[in-house]
Structures are given as C-alpha cells and as structure tokens.
C-alpha atoms as a PDB file:
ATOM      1  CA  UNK A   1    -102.210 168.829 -38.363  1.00  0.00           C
ATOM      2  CA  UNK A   2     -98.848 170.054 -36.812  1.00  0.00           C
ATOM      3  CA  UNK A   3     -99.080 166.771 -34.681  1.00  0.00           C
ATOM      4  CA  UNK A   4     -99.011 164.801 -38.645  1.00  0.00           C
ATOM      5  CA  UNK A   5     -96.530 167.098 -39.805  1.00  0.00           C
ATOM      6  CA  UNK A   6     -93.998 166.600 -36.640  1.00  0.00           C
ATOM      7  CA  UNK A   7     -94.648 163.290 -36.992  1.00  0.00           C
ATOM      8  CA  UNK A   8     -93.698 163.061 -40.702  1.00  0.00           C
ATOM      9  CA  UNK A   9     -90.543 165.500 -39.845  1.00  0.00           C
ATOM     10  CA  UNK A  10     -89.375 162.653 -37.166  1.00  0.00           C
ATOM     11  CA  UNK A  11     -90.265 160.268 -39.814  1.00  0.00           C
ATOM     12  CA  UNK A  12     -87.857 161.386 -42.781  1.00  0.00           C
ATOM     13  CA  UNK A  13     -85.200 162.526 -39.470  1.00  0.00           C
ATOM     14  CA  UNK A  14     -85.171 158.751 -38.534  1.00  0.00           C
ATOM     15  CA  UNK A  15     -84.523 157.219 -41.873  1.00  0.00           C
ATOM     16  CA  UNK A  16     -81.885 159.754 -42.739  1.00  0.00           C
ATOM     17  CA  UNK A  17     -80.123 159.114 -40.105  1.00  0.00           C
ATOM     18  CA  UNK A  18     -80.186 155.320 -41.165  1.00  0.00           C
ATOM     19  CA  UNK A  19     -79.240 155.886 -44.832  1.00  0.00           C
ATOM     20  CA  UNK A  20     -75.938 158.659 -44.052  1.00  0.00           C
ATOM     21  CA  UNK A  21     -73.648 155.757 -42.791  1.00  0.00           C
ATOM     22  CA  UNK A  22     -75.159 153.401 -45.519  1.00  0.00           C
ATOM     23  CA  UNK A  23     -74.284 155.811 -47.830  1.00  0.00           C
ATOM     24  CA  UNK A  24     -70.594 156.623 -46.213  1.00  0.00           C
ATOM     25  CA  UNK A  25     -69.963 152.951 -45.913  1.00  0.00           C
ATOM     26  CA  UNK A  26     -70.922 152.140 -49.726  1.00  0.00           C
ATOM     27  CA  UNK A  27     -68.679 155.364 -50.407  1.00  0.00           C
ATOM     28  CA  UNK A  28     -65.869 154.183 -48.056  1.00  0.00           C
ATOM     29  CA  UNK A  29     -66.139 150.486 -50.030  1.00  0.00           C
ATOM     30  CA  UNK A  30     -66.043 152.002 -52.936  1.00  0.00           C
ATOM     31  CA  UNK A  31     -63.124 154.094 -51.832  1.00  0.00           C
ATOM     32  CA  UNK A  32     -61.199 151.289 -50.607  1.00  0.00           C
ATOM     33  CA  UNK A  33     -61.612 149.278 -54.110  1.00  0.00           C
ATOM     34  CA  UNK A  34     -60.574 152.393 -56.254  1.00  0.00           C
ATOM     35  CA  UNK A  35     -57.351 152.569 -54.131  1.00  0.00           C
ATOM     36  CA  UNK A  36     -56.384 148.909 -54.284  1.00  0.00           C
ATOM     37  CA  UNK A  37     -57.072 149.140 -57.971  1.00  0.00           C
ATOM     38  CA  UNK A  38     -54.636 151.770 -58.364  1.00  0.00           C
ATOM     39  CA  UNK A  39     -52.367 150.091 -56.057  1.00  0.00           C
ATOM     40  CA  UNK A  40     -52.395 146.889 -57.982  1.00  0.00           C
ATOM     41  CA  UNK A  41     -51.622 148.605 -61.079  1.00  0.00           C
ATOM     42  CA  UNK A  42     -48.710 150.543 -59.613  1.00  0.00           C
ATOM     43  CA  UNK A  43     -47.031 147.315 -58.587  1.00  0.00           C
ATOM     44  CA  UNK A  44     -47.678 145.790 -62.388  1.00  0.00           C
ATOM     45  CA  UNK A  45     -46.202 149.139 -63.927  1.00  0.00           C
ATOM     46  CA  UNK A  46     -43.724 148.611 -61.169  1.00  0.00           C
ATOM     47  CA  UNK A  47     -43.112 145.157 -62.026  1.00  0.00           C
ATOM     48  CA  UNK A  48     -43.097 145.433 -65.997  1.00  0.00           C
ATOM     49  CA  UNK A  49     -40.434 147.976 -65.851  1.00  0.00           C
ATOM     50  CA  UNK A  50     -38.570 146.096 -63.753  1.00  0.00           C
ATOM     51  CA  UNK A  51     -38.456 143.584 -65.862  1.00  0.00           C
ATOM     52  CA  UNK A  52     -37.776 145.964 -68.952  1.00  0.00           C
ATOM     53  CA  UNK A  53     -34.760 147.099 -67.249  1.00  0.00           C
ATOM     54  CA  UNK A  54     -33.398 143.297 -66.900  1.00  0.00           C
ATOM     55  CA  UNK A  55     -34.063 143.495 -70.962  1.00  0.00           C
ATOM     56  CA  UNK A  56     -32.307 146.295 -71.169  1.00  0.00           C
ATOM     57  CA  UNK A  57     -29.354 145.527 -68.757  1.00  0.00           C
ATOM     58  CA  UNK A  58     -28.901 142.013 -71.076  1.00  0.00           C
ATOM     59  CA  UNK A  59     -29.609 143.059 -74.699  1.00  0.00           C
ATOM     60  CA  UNK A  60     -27.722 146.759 -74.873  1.00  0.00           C
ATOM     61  CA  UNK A  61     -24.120 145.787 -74.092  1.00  0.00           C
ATOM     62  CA  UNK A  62     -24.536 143.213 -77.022  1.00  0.00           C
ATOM     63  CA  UNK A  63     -26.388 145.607 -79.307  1.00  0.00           C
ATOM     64  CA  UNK A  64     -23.125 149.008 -78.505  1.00  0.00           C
ATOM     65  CA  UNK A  65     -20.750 145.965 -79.806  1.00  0.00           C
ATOM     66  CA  UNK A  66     -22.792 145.486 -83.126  1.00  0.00           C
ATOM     67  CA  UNK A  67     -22.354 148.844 -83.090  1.00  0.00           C
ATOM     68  CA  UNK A  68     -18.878 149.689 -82.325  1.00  0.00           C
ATOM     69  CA  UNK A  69     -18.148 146.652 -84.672  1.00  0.00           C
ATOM     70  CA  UNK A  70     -19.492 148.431 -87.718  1.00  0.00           C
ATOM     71  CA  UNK A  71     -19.040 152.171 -86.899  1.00  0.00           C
ATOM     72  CA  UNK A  72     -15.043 151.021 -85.968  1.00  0.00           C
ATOM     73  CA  UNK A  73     -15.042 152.537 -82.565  1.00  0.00           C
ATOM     74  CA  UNK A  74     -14.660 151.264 -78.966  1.00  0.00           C
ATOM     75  CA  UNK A  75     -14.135 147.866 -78.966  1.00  0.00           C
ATOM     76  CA  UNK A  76     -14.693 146.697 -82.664  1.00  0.00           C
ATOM     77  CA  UNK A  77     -10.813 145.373 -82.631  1.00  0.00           C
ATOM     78  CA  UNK A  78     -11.739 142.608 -79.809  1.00  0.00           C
ATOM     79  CA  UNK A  79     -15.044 141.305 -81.536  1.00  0.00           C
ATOM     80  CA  UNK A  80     -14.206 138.566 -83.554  1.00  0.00           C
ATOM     81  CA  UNK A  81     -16.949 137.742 -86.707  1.00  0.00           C
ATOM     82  CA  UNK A  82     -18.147 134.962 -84.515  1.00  0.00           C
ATOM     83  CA  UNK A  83     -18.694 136.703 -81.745  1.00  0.00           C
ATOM     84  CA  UNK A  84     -20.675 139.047 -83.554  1.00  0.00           C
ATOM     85  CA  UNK A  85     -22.819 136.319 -85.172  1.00  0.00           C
ATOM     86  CA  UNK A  86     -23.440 134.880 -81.345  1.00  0.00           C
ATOM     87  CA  UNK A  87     -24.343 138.251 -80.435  1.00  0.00           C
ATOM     88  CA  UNK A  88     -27.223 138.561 -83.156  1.00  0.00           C
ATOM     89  CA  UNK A  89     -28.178 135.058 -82.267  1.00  0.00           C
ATOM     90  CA  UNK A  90     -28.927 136.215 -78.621  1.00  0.00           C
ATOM     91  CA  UNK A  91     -30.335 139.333 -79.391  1.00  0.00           C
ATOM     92  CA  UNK A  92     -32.767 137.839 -82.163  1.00  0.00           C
ATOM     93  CA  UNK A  93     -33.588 135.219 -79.891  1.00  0.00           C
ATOM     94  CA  UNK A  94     -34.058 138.067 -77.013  1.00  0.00           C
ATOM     95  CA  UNK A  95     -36.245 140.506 -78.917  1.00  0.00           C
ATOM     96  CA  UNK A  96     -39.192 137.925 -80.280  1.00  0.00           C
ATOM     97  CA  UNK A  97     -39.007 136.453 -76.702  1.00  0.00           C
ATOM     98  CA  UNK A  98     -39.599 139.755 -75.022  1.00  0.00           C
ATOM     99  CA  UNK A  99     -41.521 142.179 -77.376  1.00  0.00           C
ATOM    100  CA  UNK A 100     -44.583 141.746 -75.875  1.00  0.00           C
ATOM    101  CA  UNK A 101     -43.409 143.403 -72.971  1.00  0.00           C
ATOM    102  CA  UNK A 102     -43.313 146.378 -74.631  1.00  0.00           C
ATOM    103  CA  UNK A 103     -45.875 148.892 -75.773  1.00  0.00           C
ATOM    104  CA  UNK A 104     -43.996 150.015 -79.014  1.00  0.00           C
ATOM    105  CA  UNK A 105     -42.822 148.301 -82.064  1.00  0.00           C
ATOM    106  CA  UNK A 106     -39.863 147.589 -80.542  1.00  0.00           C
ATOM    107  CA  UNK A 107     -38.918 144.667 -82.747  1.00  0.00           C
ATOM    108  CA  UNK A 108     -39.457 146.798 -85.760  1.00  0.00           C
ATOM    109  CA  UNK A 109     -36.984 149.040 -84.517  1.00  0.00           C
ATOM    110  CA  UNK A 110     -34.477 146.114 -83.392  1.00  0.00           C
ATOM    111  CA  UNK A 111     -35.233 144.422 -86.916  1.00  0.00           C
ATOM    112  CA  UNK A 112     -33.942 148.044 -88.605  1.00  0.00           C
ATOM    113  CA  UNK A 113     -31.007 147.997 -86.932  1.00  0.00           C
ATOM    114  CA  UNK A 114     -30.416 144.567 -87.767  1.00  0.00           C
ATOM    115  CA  UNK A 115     -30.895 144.965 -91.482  1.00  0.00           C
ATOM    116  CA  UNK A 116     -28.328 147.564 -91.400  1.00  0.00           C
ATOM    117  CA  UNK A 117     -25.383 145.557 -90.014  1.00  0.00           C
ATOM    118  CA  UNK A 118     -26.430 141.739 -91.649  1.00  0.00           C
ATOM    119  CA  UNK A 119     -27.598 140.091 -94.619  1.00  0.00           C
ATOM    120  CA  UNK A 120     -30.201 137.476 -93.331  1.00  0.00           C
ATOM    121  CA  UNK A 121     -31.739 134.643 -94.863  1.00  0.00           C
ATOM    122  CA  UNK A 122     -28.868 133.811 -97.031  1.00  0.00           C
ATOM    123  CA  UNK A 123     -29.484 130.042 -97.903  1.00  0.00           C
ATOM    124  CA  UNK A 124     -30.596 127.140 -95.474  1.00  0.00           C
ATOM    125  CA  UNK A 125     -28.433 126.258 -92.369  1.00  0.00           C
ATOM    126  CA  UNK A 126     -26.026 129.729 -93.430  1.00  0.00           C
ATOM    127  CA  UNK A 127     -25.438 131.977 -90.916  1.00  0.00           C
ATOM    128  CA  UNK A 128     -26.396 135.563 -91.403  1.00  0.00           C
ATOM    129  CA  UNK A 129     -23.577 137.955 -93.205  1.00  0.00           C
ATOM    130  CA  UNK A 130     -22.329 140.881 -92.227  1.00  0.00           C
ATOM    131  CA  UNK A 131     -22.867 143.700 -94.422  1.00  0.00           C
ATOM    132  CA  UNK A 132     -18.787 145.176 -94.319  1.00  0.00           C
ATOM    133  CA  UNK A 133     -15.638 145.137 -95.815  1.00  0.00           C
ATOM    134  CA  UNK A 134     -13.503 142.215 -94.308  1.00  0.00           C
ATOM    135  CA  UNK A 135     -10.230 143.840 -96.215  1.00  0.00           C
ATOM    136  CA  UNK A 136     -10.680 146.691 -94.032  1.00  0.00           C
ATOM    137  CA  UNK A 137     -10.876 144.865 -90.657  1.00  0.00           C
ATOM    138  CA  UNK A 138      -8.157 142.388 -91.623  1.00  0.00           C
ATOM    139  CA  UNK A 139      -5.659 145.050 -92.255  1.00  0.00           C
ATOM    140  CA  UNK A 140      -6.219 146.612 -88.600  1.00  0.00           C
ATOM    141  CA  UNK A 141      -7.542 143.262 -86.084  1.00  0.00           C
ATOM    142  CA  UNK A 142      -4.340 141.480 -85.059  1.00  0.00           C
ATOM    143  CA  UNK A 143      -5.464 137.516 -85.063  1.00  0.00           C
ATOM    144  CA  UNK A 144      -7.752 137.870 -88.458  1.00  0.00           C
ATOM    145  CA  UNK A 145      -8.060 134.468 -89.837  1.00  0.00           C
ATOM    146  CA  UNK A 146      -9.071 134.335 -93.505  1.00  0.00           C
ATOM    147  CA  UNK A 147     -11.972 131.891 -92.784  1.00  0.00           C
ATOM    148  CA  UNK A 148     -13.864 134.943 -91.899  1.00  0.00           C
ATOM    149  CA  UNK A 149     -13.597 136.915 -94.930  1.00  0.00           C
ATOM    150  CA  UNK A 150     -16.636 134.012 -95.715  1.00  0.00           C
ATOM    151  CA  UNK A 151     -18.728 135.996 -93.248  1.00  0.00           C
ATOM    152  CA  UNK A 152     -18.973 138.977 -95.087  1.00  0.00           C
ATOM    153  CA  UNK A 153     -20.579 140.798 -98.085  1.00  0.00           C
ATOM    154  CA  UNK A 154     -18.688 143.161 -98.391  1.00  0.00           C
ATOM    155  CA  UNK A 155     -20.544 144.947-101.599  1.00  0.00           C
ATOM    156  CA  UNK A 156     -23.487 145.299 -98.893  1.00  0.00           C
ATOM    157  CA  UNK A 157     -21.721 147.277 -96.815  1.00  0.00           C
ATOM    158  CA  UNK A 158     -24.403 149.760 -94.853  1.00  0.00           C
ATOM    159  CA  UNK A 159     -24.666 153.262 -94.690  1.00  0.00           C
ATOM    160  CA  UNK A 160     -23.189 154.365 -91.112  1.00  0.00           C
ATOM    161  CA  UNK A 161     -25.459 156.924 -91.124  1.00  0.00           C
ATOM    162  CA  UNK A 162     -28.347 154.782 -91.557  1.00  0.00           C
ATOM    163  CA  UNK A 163     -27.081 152.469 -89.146  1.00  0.00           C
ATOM    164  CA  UNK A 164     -26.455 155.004 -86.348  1.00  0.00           C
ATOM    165  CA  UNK A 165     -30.447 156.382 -86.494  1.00  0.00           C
ATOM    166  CA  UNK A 166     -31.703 152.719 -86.736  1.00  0.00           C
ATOM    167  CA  UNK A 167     -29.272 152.228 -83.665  1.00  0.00           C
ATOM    168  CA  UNK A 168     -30.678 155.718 -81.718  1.00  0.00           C
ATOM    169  CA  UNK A 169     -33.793 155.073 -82.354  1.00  0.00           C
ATOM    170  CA  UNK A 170     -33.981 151.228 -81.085  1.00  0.00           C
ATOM    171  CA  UNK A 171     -32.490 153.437 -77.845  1.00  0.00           C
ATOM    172  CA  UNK A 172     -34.595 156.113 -77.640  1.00  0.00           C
ATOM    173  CA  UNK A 173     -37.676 153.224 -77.589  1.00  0.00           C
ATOM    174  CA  UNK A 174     -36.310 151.619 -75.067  1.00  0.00           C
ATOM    175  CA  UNK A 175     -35.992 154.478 -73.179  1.00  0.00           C
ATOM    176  CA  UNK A 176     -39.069 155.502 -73.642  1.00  0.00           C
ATOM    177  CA  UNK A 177     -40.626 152.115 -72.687  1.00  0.00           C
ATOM    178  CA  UNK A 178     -38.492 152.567 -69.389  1.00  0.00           C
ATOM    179  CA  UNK A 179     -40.044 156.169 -68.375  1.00  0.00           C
ATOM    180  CA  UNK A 180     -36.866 157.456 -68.673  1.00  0.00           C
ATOM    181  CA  UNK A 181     -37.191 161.001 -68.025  1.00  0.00           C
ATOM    182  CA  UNK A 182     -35.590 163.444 -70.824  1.00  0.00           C
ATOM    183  CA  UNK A 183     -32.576 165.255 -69.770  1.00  0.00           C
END
C-alpha cells in the first residue's frame, strides 16, 4: 500500500512539474499581449493628441482674431472684414473636417462661438455677416472702405459677454481634449 501511494505521490510530482512552466508560459504570453496592448494604445493616445495639438496650433490664432475683432482689443485694427470672413471660412471648414478627433462636442462649442460673432445663412452665394456696428470700426480703422459697411448687421450686434464664454469655453474643450493639466 505505501508502495501505491509513493507511486501515486511521484505520479501527481511528475505532472506538476510538467504543467508549472505551461502554466508560467501561458501567463508570460498572456503578459506579453496585455503589455503590447497597452503599448499600442499609448502610441494612439500619443498620436491623437499629437495631432490635436496641430488643430490647435492652426485653428486658435484665427479664432483670438475673431475675437479681438469683436471684443476691440489686440489686433482688431489690422483685420480687415475680409479677412475675418476668410478666417471663418477656414475655421468652418477646419472644425467639420476635424471633430471627430475629438471626444467632446467640440463643434457645438465652435458653432456657439460662431453664432455670436456672424449671421449665417443669409441668402444663396452671400457671405456670412458680421453681427457689429461698422460705424464704430470705421471711425477708428485707418483704410475703412465703405464697401464693407455691406458686411455687417449691425442691429445684430452680440452680447460681448456672451461671446467671451462661448469663446472660453470652445478653449477650455480644447484644452481639455489636449490633457492639459489645470494650473
């Protein structure tokens, strides 16, 4: 009987010394998948940021002179009318390109801002207006030409106050889609 139970002993000895590096290899496998997972997903993260960034570096320099334009600050005396509709051409263009990249409604928040400073869809093949007072600019932009005063509705004109949160918060998205940290 001991003979049968030794036996048995050398038995279950044997085979778990087959299965422990089975099991470490299937664990190290395993291991080793898991970490190129993670790995791949750190260079897509890497990679979509990246690419946010780009956004960001080509879209916000156009977007502060919309603002500056309307709020009269900065550079709003250089910015012609034209050059502000080009700039919402590009940025329009821009944002339904590229808002898939990003996880929030970050055309919602561009379209905000947007309805603050222009009047859109104001008759077929006419160019957006621009909700200010052309009086106001021509008095103080050396070079005004009166053609412009065309480009404006002038009894639209937006709240600045409205126009600076739609403005902060299209910012503070795109912050937050760039994992930004707080200050």
């Amino acid at each position: 009987m001991e003979e049968a139970t030794w036996n048995s002993l050398e038995v279950v000895k044997v085979i778990i010394s087959f299965i422990t590096p089975l099991i470490g290899g299937i664990i190290a496998w395993r291991l080793a998948r898991i970490g190129k997972e993670v790995e791949r997903r750190q260079w897509a993260d890497r990679k979509i940021i990246e690419k946010r960034l780009e956004i960001y570096e080509k879209l916000v320099p156009a977007l502060n002179d919309l603002y500056c334009f309307y709020l009269y600050v900065g550079n709003w005396k250089e910015l012609t009318p034209p050059e502000i509709i080009k700039h919402k051409r590009m940025l329009d263009k821009n944002f339904h390109i590229y808002a898939h990249l990003f996880e929030q409604d970050i055309l919602s928040a561009y379209n905000s801002f947007i309805h603050h400073c222009f009047s859109t869809y104001t008759g077929m093949g006419q160019d957006a207006k621009l909700k200010s007072d052309p009086a106001k600019r021509a008095k103080h932009m050396p070079g005004w030409k009166t053609e412009w005063n065309e480009w404006f509705i002038p009894e639209q004109a937006t709240s600045l106050d409205e126009l600076r949160k739609s403005y902060d918060g299209l910012l503070a998205l795109f912050k937050s889609e760039l994992a930004l940290q707080p200050k």
